[in-house]
PDB file of N, CA and C in Angstrom:
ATOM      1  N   UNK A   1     -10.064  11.930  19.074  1.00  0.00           N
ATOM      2  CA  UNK A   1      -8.775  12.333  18.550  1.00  0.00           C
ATOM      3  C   UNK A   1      -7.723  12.072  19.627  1.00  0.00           C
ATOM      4  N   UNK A   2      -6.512  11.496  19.276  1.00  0.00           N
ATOM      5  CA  UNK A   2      -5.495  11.150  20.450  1.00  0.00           C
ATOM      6  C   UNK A   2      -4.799  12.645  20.641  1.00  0.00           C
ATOM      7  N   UNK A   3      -4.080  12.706  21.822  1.00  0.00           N
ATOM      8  CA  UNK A   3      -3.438  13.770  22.424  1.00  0.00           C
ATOM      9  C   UNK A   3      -2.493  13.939  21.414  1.00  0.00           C
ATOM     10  N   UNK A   4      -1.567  13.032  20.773  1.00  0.00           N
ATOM     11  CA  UNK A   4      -0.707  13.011  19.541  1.00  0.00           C
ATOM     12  C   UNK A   4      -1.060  14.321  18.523  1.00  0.00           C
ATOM     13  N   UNK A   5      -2.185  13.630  18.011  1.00  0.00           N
ATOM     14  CA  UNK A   5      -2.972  14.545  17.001  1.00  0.00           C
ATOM     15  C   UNK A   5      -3.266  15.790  17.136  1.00  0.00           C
ATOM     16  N   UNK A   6      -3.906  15.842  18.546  1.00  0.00           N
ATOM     17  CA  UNK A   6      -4.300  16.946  18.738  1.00  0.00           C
ATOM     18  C   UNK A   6      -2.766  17.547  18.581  1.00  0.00           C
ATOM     19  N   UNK A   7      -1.820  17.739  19.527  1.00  0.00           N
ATOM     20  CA  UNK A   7      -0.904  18.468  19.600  1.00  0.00           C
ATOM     21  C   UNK A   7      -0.349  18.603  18.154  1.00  0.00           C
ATOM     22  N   UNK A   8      -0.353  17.645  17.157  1.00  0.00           N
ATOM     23  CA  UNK A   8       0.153  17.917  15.916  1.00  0.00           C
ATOM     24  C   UNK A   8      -0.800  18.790  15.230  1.00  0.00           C
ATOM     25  N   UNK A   9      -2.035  19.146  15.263  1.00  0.00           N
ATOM     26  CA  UNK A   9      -2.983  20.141  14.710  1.00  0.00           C
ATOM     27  C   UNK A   9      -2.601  21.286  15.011  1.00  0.00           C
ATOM     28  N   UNK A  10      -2.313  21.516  16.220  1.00  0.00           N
ATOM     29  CA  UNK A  10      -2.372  22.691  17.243  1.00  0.00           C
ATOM     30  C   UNK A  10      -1.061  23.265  17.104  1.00  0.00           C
ATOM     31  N   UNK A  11      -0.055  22.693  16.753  1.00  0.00           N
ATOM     32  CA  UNK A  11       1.493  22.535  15.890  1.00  0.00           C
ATOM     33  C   UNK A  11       0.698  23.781  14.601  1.00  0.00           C
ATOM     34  N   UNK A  12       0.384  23.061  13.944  1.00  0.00           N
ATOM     35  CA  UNK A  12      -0.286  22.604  12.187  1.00  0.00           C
ATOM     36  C   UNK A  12      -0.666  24.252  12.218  1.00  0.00           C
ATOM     37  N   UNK A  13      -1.754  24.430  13.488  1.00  0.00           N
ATOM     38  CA  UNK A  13      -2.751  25.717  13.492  1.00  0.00           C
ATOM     39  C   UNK A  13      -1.520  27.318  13.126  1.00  0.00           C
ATOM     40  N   UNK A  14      -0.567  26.861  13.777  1.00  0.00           N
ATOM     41  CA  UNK A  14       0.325  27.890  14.224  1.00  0.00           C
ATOM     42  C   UNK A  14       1.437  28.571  12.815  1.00  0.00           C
ATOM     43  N   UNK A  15       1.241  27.622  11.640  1.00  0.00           N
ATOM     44  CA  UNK A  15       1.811  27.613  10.157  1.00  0.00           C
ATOM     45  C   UNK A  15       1.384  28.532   9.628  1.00  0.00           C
ATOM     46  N   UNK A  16       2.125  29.602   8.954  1.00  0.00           N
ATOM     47  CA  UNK A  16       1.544  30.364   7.315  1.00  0.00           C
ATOM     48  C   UNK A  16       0.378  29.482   6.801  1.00  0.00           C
ATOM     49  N   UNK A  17      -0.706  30.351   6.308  1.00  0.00           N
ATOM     50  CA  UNK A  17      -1.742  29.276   5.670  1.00  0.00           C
ATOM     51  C   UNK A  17      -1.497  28.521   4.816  1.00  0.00           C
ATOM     52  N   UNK A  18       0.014  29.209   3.852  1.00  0.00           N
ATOM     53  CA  UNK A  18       0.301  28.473   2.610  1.00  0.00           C
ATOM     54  C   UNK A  18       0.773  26.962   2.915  1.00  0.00           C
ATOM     55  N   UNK A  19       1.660  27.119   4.118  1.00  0.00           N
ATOM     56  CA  UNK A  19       1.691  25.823   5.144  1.00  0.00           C
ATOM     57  C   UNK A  19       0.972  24.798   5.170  1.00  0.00           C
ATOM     58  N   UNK A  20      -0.468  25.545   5.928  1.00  0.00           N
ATOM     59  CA  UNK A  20      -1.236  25.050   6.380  1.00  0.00           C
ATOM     60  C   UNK A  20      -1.682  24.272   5.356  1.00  0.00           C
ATOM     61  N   UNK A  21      -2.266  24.718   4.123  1.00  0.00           N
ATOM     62  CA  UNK A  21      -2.625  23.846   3.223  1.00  0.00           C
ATOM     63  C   UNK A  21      -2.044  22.999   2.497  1.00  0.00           C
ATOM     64  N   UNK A  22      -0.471  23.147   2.098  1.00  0.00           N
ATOM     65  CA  UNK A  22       0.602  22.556   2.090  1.00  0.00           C
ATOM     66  C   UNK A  22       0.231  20.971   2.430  1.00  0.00           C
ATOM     67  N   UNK A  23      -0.006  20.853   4.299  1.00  0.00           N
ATOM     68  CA  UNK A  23       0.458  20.003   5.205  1.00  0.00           C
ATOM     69  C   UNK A  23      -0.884  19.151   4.908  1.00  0.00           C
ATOM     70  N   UNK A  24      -1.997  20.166   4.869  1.00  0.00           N
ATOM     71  CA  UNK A  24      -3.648  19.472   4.659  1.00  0.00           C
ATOM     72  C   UNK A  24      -3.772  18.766   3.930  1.00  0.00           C
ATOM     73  N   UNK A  25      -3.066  19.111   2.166  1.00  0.00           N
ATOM     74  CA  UNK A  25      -2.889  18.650   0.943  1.00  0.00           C
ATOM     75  C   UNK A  25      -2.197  17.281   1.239  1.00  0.00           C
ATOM     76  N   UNK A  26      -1.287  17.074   1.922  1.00  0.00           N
ATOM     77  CA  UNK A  26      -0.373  16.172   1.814  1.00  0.00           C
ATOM     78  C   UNK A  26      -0.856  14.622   2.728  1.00  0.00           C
ATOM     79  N   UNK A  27      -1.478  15.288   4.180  1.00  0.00           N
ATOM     80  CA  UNK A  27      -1.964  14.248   4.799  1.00  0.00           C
ATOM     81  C   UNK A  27      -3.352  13.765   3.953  1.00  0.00           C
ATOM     82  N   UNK A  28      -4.156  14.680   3.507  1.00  0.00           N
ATOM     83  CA  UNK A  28      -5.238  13.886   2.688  1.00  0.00           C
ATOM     84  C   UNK A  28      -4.747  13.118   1.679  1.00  0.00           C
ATOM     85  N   UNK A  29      -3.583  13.601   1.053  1.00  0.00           N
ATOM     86  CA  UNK A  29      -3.275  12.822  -0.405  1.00  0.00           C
ATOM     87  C   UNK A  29      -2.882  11.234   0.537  1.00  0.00           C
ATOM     88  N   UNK A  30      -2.102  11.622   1.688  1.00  0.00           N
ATOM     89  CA  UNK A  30      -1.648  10.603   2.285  1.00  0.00           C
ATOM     90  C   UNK A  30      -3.246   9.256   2.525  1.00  0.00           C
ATOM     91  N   UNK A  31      -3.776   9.892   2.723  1.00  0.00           N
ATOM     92  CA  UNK A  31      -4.837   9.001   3.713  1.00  0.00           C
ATOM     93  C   UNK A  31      -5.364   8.735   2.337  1.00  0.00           C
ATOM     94  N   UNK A  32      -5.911   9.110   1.380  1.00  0.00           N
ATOM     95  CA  UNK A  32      -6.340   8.591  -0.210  1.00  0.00           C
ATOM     96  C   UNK A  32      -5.670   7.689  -0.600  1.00  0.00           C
ATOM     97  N   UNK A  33      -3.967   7.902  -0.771  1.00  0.00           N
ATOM     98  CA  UNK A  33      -3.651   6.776  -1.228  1.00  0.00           C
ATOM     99  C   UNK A  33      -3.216   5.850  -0.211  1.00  0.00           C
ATOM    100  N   UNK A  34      -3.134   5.783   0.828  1.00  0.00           N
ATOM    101  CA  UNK A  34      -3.618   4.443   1.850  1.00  0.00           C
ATOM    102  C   UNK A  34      -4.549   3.394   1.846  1.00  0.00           C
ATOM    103  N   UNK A  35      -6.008   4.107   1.557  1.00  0.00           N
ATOM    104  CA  UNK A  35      -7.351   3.593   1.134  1.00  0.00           C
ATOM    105  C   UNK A  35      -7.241   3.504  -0.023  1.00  0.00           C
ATOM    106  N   UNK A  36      -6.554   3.855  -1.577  1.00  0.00           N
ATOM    107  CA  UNK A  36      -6.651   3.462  -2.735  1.00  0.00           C
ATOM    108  C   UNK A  36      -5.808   2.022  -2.820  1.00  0.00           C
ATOM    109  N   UNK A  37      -4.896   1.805  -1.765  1.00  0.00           N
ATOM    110  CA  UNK A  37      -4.207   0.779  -1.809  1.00  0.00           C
ATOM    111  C   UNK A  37      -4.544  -0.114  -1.110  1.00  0.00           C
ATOM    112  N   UNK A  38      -5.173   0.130   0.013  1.00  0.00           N
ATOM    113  CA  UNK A  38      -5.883  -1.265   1.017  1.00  0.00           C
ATOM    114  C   UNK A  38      -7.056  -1.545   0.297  1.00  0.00           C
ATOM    115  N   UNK A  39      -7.905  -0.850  -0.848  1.00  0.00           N
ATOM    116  CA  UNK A  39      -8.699  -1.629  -1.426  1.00  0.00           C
ATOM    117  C   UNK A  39      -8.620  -2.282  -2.963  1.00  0.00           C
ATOM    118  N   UNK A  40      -7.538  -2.094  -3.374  1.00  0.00           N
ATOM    119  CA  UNK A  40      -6.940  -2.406  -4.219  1.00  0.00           C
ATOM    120  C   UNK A  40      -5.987  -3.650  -3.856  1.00  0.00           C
ATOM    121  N   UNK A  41      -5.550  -3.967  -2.961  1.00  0.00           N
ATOM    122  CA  UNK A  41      -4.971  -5.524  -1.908  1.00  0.00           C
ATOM    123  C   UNK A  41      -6.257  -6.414  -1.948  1.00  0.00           C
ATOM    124  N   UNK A  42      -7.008  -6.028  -1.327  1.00  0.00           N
ATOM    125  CA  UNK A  42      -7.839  -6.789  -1.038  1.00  0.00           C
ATOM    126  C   UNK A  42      -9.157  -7.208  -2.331  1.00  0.00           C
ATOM    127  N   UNK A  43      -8.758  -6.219  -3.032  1.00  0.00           N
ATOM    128  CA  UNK A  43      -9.536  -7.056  -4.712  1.00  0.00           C
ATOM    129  C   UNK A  43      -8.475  -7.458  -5.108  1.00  0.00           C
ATOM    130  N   UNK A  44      -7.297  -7.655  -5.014  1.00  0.00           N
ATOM    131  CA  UNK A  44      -6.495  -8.543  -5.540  1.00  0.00           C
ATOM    132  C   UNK A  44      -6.362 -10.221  -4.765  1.00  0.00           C
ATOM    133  N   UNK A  45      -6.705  -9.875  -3.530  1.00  0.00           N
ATOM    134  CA  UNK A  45      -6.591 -11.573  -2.685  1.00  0.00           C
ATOM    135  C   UNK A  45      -6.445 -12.280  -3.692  1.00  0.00           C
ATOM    136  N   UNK A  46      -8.139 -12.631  -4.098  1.00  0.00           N
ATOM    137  CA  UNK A  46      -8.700 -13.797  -5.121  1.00  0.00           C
ATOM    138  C   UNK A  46      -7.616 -13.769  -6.202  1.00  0.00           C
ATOM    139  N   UNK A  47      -7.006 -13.252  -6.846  1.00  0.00           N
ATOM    140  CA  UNK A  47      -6.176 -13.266  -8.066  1.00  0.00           C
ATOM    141  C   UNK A  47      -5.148 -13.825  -7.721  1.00  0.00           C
ATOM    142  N   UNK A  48      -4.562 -13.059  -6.397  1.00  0.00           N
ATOM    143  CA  UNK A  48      -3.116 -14.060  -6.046  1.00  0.00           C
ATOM    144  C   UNK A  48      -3.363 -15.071  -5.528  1.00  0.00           C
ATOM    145  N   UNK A  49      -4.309 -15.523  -4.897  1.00  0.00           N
ATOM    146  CA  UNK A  49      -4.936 -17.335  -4.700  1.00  0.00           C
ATOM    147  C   UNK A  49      -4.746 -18.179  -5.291  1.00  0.00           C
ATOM    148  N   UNK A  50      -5.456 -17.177  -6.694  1.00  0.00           N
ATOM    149  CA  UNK A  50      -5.272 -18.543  -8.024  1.00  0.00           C
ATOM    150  C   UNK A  50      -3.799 -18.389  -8.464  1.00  0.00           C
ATOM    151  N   UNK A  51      -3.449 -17.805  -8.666  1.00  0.00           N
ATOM    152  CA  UNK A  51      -2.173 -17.945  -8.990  1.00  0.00           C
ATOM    153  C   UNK A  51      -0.907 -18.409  -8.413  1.00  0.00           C
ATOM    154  N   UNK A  52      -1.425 -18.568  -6.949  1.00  0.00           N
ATOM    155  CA  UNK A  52      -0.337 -19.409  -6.281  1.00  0.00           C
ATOM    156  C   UNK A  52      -0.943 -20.565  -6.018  1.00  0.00           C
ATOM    157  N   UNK A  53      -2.211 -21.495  -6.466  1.00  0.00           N
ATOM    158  CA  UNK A  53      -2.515 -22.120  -6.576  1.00  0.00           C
ATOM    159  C   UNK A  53      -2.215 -23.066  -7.765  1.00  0.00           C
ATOM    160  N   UNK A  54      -2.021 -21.890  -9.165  1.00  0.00           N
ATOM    161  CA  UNK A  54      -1.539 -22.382 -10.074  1.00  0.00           C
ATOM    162  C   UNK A  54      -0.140 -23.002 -10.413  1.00  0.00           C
ATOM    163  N   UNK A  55       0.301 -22.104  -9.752  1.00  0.00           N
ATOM    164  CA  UNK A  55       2.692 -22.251  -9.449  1.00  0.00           C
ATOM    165  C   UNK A  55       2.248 -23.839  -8.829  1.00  0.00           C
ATOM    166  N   UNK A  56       1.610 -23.848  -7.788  1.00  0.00           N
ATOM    167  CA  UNK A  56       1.840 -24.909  -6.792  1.00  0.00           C
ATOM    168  C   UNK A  56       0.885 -26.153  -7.359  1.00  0.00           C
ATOM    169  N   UNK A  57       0.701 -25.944  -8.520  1.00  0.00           N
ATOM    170  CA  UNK A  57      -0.308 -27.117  -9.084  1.00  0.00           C
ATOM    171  C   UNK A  57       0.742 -27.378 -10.280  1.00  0.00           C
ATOM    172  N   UNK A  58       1.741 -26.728 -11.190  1.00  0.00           N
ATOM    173  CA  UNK A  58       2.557 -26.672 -12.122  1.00  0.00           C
ATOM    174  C   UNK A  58       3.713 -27.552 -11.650  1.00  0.00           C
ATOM    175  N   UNK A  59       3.945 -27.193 -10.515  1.00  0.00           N
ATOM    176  CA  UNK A  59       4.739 -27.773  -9.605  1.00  0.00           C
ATOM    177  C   UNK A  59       5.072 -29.149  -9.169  1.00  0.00           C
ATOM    178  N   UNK A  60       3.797 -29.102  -8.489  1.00  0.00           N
ATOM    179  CA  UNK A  60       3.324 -30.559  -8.565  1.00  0.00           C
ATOM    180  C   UNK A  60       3.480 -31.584 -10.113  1.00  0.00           C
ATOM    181  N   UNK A  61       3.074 -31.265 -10.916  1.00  0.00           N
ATOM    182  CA  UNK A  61       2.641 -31.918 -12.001  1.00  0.00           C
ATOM    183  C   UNK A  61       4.020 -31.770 -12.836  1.00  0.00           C
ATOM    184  N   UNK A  62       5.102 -31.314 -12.565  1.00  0.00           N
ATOM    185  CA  UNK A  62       6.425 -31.120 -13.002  1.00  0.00           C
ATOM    186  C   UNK A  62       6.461 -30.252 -14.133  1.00  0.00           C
ATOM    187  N   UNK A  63       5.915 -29.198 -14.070  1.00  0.00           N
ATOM    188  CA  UNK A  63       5.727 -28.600 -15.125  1.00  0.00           C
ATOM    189  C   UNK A  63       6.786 -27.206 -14.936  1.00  0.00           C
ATOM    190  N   UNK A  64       7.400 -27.213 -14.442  1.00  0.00           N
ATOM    191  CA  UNK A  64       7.973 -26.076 -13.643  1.00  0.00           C
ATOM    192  C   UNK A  64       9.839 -26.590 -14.278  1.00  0.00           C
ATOM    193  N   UNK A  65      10.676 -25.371 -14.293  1.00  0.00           N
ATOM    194  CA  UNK A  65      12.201 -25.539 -14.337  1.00  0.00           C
ATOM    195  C   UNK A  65      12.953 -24.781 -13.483  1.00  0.00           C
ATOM    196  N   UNK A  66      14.248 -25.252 -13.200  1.00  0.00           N
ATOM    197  CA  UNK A  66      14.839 -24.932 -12.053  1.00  0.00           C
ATOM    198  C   UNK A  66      15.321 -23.430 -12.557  1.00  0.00           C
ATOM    199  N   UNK A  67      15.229 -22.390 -11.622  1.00  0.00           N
ATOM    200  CA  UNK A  67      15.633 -21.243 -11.943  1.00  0.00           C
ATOM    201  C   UNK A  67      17.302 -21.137 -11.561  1.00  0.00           C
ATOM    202  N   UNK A  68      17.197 -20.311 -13.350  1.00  0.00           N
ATOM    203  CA  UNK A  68      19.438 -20.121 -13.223  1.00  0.00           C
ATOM    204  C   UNK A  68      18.987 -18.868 -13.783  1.00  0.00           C
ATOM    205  N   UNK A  69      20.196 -18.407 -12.238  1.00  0.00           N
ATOM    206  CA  UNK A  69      20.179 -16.913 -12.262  1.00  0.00           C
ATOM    207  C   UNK A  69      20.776 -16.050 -13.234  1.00  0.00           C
ATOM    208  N   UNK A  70      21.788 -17.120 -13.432  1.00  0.00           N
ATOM    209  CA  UNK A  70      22.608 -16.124 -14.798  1.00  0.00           C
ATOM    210  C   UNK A  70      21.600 -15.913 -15.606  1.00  0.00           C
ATOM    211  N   UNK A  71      20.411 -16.480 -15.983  1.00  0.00           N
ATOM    212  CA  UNK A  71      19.579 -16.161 -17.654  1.00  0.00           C
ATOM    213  C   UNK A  71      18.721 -15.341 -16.841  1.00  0.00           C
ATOM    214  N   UNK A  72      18.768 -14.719 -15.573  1.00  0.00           N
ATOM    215  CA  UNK A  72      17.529 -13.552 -15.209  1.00  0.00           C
ATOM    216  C   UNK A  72      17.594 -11.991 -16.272  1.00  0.00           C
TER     217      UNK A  72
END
Protein backbone atom coordinates (compact mmCIF):
# COMPACT_ATOMS: atom_id res chain seq x y z
CA UNK A 1 0.00 0.00 0.00
CA UNK A 2 1.61 3.52 -0.87
CA UNK A 3 2.05 6.12 1.97
CA UNK A 4 -0.74 8.12 -0.16
CA UNK A 5 -3.25 5.48 0.66
CA UNK A 6 -2.36 4.71 3.69
CA UNK A 7 -2.74 8.30 4.92
CA UNK A 8 -6.06 8.51 2.94
CA UNK A 9 -7.46 5.35 4.99
CA UNK A 10 -6.24 6.65 8.17
CA UNK A 11 -8.08 10.12 6.99
CA UNK A 12 -11.16 7.61 5.97
CA UNK A 13 -10.74 5.69 9.66
CA UNK A 14 -11.43 8.98 11.49
CA UNK A 15 -15.28 9.55 9.56
CA UNK A 16 -18.86 8.87 11.11
CA UNK A 17 -19.38 5.25 9.97
CA UNK A 18 -22.20 6.54 7.84
CA UNK A 19 -19.12 8.25 6.11
CA UNK A 20 -17.20 5.61 6.26
CA UNK A 21 -19.37 3.51 4.21
CA UNK A 22 -20.46 6.33 2.15
CA UNK A 23 -16.63 6.68 0.95
CA UNK A 24 -16.22 2.52 0.84
CA UNK A 25 -19.41 2.42 -1.37
CA UNK A 26 -18.11 4.89 -3.69
CA UNK A 27 -14.39 3.85 -4.16
CA UNK A 28 -15.60 0.19 -4.80
CA UNK A 29 -18.34 1.37 -7.17
CA UNK A 30 -15.33 3.38 -8.48
CA UNK A 31 -12.88 0.47 -8.99
CA UNK A 32 -16.02 -1.85 -10.57
CA UNK A 33 -16.71 0.43 -12.99
CA UNK A 34 -13.03 0.96 -14.03
CA UNK A 35 -12.72 -2.89 -14.55
CA UNK A 36 -16.30 -3.03 -16.16
CA UNK A 37 -14.86 -0.63 -18.65
CA UNK A 38 -11.22 -1.80 -19.27
CA UNK A 39 -12.82 -5.09 -20.09
CA UNK A 40 -15.36 -4.02 -22.07
CA UNK A 41 -12.41 -1.82 -24.38
CA UNK A 42 -10.64 -4.51 -24.83
CA UNK A 43 -13.58 -6.96 -26.17
CA UNK A 44 -14.29 -4.27 -28.26
CA UNK A 45 -10.52 -3.96 -30.01
CA UNK A 46 -11.52 -6.68 -32.64
CA UNK A 47 -14.83 -4.81 -33.58
CA UNK A 48 -13.22 -1.45 -34.01
CA UNK A 49 -10.43 -3.16 -36.29
CA UNK A 50 -12.93 -4.27 -38.55
CA UNK A 51 -14.57 -1.41 -38.79
CA UNK A 52 -11.87 0.85 -39.42
CA UNK A 53 -10.73 -1.51 -41.72
CA UNK A 54 -13.97 -1.32 -43.36
CA UNK A 55 -14.18 2.95 -43.61
CA UNK A 56 -10.60 2.50 -44.98
CA UNK A 57 -11.47 -0.22 -47.54
CA UNK A 58 -14.89 1.96 -48.63
CA UNK A 59 -12.56 4.54 -49.04
CA UNK A 60 -10.31 3.20 -51.04
CA UNK A 61 -12.79 1.72 -53.43
CA UNK A 62 -14.66 5.25 -53.59
CA UNK A 63 -17.43 4.28 -51.94
CA UNK A 64 -17.43 6.95 -49.40
CA UNK A 65 -18.99 10.96 -49.75
CA UNK A 66 -17.60 14.06 -48.74
CA UNK A 67 -19.05 15.10 -45.41
CA UNK A 68 -21.29 18.61 -45.37
CA UNK A 69 -21.77 19.75 -42.17
CA UNK A 70 -24.79 21.64 -42.71
CA UNK A 71 -26.85 18.07 -43.34
CA UNK A 72 -25.28 16.77 -39.77
Amino acid sequence: MTKLLKKAFEAASRLPETEQNALAKWVLDELHSEKTWAKSFAESEDILEKLADEALREKRDAKTKPLDPKRL
